[in-house]
Protein backbone atom coordinates (compact mmCIF):
# COMPACT_ATOMS: atom_id res chain seq x y z
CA UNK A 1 -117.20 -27.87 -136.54
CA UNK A 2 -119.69 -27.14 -133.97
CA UNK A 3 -121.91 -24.23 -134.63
CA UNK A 4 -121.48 -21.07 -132.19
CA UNK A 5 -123.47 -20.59 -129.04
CA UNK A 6 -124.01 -16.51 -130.00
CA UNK A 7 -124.98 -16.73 -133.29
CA UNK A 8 -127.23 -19.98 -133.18
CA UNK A 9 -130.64 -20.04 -134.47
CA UNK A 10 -133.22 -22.37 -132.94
CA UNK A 11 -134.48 -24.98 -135.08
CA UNK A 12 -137.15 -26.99 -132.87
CA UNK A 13 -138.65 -25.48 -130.14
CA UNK A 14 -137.72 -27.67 -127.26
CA UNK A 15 -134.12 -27.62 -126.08
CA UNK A 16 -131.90 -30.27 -124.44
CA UNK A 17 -128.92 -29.25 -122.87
CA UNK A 18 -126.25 -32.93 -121.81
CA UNK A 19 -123.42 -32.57 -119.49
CA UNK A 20 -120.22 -34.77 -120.22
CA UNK A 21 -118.30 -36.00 -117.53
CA UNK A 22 -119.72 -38.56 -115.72
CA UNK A 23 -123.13 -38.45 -117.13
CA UNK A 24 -122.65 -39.45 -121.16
CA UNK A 25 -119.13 -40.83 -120.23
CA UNK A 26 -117.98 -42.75 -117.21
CA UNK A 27 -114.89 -40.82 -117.05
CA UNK A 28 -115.58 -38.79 -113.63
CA UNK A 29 -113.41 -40.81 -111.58
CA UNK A 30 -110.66 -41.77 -113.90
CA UNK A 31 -110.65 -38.05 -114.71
CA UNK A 32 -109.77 -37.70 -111.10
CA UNK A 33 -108.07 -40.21 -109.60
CA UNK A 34 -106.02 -41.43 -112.70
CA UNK A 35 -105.17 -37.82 -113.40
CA UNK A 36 -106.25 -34.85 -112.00
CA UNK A 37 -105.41 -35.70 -108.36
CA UNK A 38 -102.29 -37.14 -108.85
CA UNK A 39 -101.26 -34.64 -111.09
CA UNK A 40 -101.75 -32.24 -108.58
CA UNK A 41 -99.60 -34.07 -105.91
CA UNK A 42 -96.42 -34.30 -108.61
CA UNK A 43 -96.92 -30.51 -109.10
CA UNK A 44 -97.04 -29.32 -105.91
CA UNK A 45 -94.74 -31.84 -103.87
CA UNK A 46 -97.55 -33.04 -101.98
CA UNK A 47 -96.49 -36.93 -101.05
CA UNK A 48 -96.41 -36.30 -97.48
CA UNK A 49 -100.02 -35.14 -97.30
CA UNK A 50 -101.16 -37.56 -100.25
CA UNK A 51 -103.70 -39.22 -98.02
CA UNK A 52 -105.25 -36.21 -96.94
CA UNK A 53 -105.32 -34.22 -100.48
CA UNK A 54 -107.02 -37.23 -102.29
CA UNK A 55 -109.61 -37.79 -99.31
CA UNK A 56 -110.14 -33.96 -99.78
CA UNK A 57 -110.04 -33.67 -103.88
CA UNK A 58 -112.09 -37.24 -104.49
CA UNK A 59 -114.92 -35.95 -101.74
CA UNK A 60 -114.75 -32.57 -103.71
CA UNK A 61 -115.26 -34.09 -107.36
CA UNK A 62 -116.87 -37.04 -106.95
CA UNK A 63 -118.87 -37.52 -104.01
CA UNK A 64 -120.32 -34.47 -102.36
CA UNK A 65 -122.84 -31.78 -103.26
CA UNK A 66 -119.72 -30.10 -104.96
CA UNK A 67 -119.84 -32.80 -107.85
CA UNK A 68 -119.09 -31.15 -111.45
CA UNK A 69 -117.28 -28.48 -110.27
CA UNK A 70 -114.83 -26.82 -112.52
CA UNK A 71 -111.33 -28.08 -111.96
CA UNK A 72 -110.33 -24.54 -110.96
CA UNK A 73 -112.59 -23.59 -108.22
CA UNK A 74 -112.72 -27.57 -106.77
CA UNK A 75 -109.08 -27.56 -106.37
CA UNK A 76 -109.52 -24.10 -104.27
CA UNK A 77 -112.35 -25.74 -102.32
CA UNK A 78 -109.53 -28.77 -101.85
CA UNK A 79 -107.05 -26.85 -100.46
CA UNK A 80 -109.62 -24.79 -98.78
CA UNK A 81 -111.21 -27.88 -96.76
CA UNK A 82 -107.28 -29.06 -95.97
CA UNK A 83 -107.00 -26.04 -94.29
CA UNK A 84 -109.82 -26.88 -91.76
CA UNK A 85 -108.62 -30.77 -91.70
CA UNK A 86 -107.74 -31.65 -88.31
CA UNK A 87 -105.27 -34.30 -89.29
CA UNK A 88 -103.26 -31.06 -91.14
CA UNK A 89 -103.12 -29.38 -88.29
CA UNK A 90 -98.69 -30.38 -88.54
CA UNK A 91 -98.64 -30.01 -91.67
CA UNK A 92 -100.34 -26.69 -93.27
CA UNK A 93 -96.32 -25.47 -94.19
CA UNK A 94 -96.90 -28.62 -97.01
CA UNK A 95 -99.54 -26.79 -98.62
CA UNK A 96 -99.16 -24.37 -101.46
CA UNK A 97 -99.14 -20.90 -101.44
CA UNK A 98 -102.39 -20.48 -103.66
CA UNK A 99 -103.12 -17.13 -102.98
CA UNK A 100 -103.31 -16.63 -107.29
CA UNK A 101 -105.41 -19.29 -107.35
CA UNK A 102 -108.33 -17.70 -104.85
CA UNK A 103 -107.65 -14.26 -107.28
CA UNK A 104 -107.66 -15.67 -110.11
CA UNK A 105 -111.25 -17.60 -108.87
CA UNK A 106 -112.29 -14.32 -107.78
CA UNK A 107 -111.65 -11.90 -110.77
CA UNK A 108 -111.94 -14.46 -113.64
CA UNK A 109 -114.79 -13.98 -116.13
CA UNK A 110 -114.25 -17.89 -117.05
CA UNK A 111 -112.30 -20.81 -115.61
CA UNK A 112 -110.34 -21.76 -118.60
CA UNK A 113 -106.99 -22.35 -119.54
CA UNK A 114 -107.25 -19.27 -121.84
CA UNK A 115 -108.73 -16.94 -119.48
CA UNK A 116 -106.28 -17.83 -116.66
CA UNK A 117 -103.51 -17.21 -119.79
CA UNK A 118 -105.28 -13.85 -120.26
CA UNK A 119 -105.16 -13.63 -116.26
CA UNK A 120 -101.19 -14.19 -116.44
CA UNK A 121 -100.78 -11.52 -118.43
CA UNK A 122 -101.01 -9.19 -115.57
CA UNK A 123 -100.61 -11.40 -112.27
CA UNK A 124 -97.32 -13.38 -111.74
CA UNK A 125 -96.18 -15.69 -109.94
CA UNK A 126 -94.44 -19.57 -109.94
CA UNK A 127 -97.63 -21.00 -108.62
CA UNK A 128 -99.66 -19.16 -111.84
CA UNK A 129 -97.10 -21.39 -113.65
CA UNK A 130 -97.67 -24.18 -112.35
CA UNK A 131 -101.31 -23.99 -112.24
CA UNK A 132 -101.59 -23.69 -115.65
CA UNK A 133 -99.04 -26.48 -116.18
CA UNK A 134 -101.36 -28.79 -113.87
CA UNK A 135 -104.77 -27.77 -116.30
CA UNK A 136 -103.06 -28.23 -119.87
CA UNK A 137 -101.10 -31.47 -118.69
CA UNK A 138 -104.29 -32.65 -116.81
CA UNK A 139 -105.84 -32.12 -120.33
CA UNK A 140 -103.13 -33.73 -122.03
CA UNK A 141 -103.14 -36.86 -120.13
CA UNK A 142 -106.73 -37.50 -119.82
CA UNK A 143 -107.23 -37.31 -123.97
CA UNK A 144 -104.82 -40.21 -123.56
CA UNK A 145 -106.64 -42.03 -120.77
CA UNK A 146 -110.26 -41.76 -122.56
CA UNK A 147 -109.44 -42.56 -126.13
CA UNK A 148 -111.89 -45.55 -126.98
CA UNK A 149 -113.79 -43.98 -124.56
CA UNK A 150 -117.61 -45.13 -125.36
CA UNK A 151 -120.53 -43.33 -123.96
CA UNK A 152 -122.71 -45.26 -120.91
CA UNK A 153 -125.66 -47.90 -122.26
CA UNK A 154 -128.87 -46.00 -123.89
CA UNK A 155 -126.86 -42.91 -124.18
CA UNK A 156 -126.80 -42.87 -128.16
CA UNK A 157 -130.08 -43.95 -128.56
CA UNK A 158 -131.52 -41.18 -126.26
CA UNK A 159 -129.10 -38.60 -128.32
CA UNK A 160 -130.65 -40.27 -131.46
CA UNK A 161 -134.08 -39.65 -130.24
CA UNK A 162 -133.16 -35.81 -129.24
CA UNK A 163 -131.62 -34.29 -132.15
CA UNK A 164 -134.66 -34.99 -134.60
CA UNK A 165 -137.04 -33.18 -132.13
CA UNK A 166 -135.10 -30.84 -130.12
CA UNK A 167 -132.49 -28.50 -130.36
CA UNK A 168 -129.01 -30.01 -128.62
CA UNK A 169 -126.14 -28.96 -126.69
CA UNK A 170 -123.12 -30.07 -124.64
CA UNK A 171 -123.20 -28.50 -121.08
CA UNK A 172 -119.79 -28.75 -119.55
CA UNK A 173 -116.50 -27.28 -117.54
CA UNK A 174 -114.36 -29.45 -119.73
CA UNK A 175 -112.53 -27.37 -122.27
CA UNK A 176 -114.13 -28.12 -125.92
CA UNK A 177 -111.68 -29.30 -127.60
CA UNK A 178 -111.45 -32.39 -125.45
CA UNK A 179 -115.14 -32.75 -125.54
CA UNK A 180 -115.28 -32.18 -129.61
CA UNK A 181 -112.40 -35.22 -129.17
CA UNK A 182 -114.34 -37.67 -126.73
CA UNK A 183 -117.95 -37.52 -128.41
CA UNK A 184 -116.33 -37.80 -131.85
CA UNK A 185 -114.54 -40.51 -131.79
CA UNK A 186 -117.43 -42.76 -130.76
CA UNK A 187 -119.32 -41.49 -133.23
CA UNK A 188 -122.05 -38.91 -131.00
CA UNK A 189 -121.16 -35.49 -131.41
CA UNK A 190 -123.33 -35.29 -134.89
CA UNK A 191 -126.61 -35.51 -132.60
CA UNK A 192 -125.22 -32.18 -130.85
CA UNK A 193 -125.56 -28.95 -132.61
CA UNK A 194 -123.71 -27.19 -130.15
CA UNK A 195 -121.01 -27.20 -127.57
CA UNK A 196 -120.23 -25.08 -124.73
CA UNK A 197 -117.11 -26.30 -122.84
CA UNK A 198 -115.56 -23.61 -120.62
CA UNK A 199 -114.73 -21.23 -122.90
CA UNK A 200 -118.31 -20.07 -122.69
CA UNK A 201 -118.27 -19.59 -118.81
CA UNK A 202 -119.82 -21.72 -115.74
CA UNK A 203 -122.67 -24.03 -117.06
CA UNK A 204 -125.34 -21.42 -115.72
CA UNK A 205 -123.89 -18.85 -118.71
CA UNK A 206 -123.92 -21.71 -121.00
CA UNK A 207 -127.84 -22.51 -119.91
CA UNK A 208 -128.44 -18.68 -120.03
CA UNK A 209 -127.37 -18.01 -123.50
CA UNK A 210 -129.23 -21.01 -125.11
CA UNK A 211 -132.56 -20.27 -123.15
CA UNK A 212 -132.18 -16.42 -124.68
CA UNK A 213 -133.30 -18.48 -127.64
CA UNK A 214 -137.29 -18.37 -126.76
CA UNK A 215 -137.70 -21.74 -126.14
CA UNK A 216 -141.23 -21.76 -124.30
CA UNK A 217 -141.54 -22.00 -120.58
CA UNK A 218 -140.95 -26.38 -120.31
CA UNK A 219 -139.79 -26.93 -123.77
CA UNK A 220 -135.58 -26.63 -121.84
CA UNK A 221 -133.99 -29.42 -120.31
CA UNK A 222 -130.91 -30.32 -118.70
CA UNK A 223 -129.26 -33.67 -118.45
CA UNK A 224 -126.65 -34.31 -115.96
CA UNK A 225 -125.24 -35.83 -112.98
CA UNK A 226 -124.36 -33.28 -110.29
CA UNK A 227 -125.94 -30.92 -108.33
CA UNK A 228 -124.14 -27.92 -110.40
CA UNK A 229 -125.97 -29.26 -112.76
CA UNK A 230 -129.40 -29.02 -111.43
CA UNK A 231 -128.25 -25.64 -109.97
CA UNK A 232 -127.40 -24.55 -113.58
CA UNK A 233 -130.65 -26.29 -114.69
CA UNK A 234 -133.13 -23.93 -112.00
CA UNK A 235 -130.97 -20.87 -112.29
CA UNK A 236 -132.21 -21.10 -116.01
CA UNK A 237 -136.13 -21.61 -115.53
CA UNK A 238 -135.24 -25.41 -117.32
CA UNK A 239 -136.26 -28.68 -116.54
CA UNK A 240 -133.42 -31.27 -114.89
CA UNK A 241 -133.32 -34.78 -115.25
CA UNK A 242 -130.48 -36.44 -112.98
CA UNK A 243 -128.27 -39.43 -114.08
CA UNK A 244 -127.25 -40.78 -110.63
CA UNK A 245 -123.63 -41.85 -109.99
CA UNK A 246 -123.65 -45.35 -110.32
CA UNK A 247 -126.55 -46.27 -111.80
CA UNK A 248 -125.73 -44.30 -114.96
CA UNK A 249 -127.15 -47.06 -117.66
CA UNK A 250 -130.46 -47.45 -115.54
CA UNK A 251 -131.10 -43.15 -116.04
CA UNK A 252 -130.24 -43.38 -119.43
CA UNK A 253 -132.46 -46.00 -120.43
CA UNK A 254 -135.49 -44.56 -117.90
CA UNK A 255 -135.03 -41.18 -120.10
CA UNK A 256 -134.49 -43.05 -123.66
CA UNK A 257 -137.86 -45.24 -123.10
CA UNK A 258 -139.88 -43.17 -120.83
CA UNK A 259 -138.86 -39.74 -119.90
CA UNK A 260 -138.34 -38.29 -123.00
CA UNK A 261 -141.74 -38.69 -124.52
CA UNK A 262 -143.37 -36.85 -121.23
CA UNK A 263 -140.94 -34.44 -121.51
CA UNK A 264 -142.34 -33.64 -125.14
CA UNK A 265 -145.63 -33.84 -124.15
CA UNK A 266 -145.48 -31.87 -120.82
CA UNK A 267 -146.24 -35.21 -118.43
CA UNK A 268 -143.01 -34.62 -116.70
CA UNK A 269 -142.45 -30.86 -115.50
CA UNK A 270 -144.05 -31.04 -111.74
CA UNK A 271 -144.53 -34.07 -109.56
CA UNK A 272 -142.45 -36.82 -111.63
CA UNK A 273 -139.37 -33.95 -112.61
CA UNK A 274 -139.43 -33.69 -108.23
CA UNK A 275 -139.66 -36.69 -107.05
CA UNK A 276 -136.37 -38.07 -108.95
CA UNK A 277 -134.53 -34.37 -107.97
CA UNK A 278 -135.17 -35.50 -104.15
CA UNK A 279 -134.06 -38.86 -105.01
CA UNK A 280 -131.00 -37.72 -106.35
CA UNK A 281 -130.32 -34.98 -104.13
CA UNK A 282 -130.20 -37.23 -101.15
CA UNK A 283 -127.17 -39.00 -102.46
CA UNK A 284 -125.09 -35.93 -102.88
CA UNK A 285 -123.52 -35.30 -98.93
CA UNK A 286 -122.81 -31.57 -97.83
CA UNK A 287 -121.02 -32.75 -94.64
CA UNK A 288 -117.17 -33.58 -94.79
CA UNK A 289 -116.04 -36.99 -93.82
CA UNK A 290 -113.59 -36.02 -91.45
CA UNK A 291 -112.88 -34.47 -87.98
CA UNK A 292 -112.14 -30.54 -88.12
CA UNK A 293 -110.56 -27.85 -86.06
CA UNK A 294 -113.41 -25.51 -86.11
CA UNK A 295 -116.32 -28.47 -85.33
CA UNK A 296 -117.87 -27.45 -88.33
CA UNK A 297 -118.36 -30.32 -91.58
CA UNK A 298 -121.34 -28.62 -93.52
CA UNK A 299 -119.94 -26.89 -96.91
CA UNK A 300 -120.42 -23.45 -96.86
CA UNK A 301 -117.95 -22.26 -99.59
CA UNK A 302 -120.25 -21.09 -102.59
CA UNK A 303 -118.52 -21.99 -105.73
């Protein structure tokens, strides 16, 4: 049993916080595209737009600046970008009626399968239904898909490293149960002492509550592989390290062997912590990939 986020008392007094998905497992785009995505085209009867809704979801959650998102607001920022899709321009009738969706995005104080059963309560509606269907099932399936799972090269050797000398956390929009699953049965979740799925709100509430421990200004860091990550990470006052998409094994092993001991000793906050955030940043598009009615293919939706 992991120990709660509210009532935990600091042990060390440096702090690493580790995002899941994608950056301790290589389970961003199975997660996805095995799942997620297709799930979402069963639910909603979406076969004759299947081409554009996975060009839209996959740029969405895997390779644009919105990387990481939580399932709830990315799939409004999906149907959101369909909307300004040129090739849709015959086929908006095919799209859902997601009006709860942008409400429930709006007014939640979490994006969790409880709180949008705590939302339901009050707000009905058959698309409620089935958007709750699509997150528990999505769930479902993808404990399925990643048993066996094992974590990327270096990855338990850096957590090793970590839990004798800092404080430790899982940073995630994955619900925690399915995160207490994945890093348990490979043998990893006893170098966490805590984990904050999304229950405990977006990862910048998660960051918030464990730097209202007093860790001292560059004793916080945060591990992960998206730019909500680093967002989360700055929001916070904390440190970032990036694992870059694709070259997972090389980040982990850079941190386990190198990175680690300056971030102990203070060698990495300044030029060394910005010169791998540019690198990293630079691989992370905010342009769509695709022509649009209104001209326009820089993100602007703030999620």
């Amino acid at each position: 049993m992991m120990t709660e986020l509210e009532t935990f008392k600091p042990g060390h007094e440096f702090f690493v916080g580790v995002d899941s998905d994608g950056c301790v497992f290589n389970t961003m785009e199975m997660k996805h595209k095995k799942v997620f995505i297709p799930l979402a085209i069963e639910v909603w009867g979406l076969k004759g737009i299947e081409k554009q809704f996975t060009e839209t979801a996959e740029f969405v959650n895997l390779y644009s600046c919105l990387r990481g998102t939580n399932r709830f607001p990315a799939l409004l920022e999906t149907f959101r970008l369909m909307e300004n899709r040129k090739d849709m321009k015959d086929h908006f009738h095919e799209l859902p009626a997601y009006e709860g969706l942008k409400d429930f995005c709006r007014s939640a104080k979490s994006y969790s399968n409880q709180e949008l059963r705590r939302y339901m309560e009050t707000q009905k509606g058959t698309f409620l239904e089935e958007l709750l269907y699509w997150s528990e099932e999505g769930d479902r399936r993808m404990k399925k898909e990643s048993e066996g799972n094992q974590p990327f090269p270096h990855v338990k050797r850096a957590l090793e490293r970590m839990s004798g000398l800092c404080d430790t956390m899982i940073v995630s929009a994955a619900a925690s149960s399915a995160l207490e699953f994945e890093w348990g049965q490979c043998g990893i979740l006893e170098y966490m002492d805590l984990c904050a799925g999304q229950e405990h709100g977006s990862k910048i509430k998660q960051l918030s509550a464990a730097g209202k421990k007093g860790y001292p200004q560059g004793h916080a860091l945060m591990i992960g592989d998206s730019p909500g990550d680093l967002k989360a990470a700055k929001e916070n006052g904390m440190l970032f390290y990036p694992i870059v998409p694709r070259d997972e094994a090389l980040s982990w092993k850079e941190f386990s062997e190198k990175v680690f001991d300056a971030f102990l000793d203070g060698r990495y906050e300044g030029e060394w912590e910005r010169k791998l955030i540019g690198e990293f940043m630079e691989a992370q598009p905010a342009c769509v990939l695709w022509e649009t009615l209104d001209g326009e293919v820089s993100i602007q939706y703030e999620i």
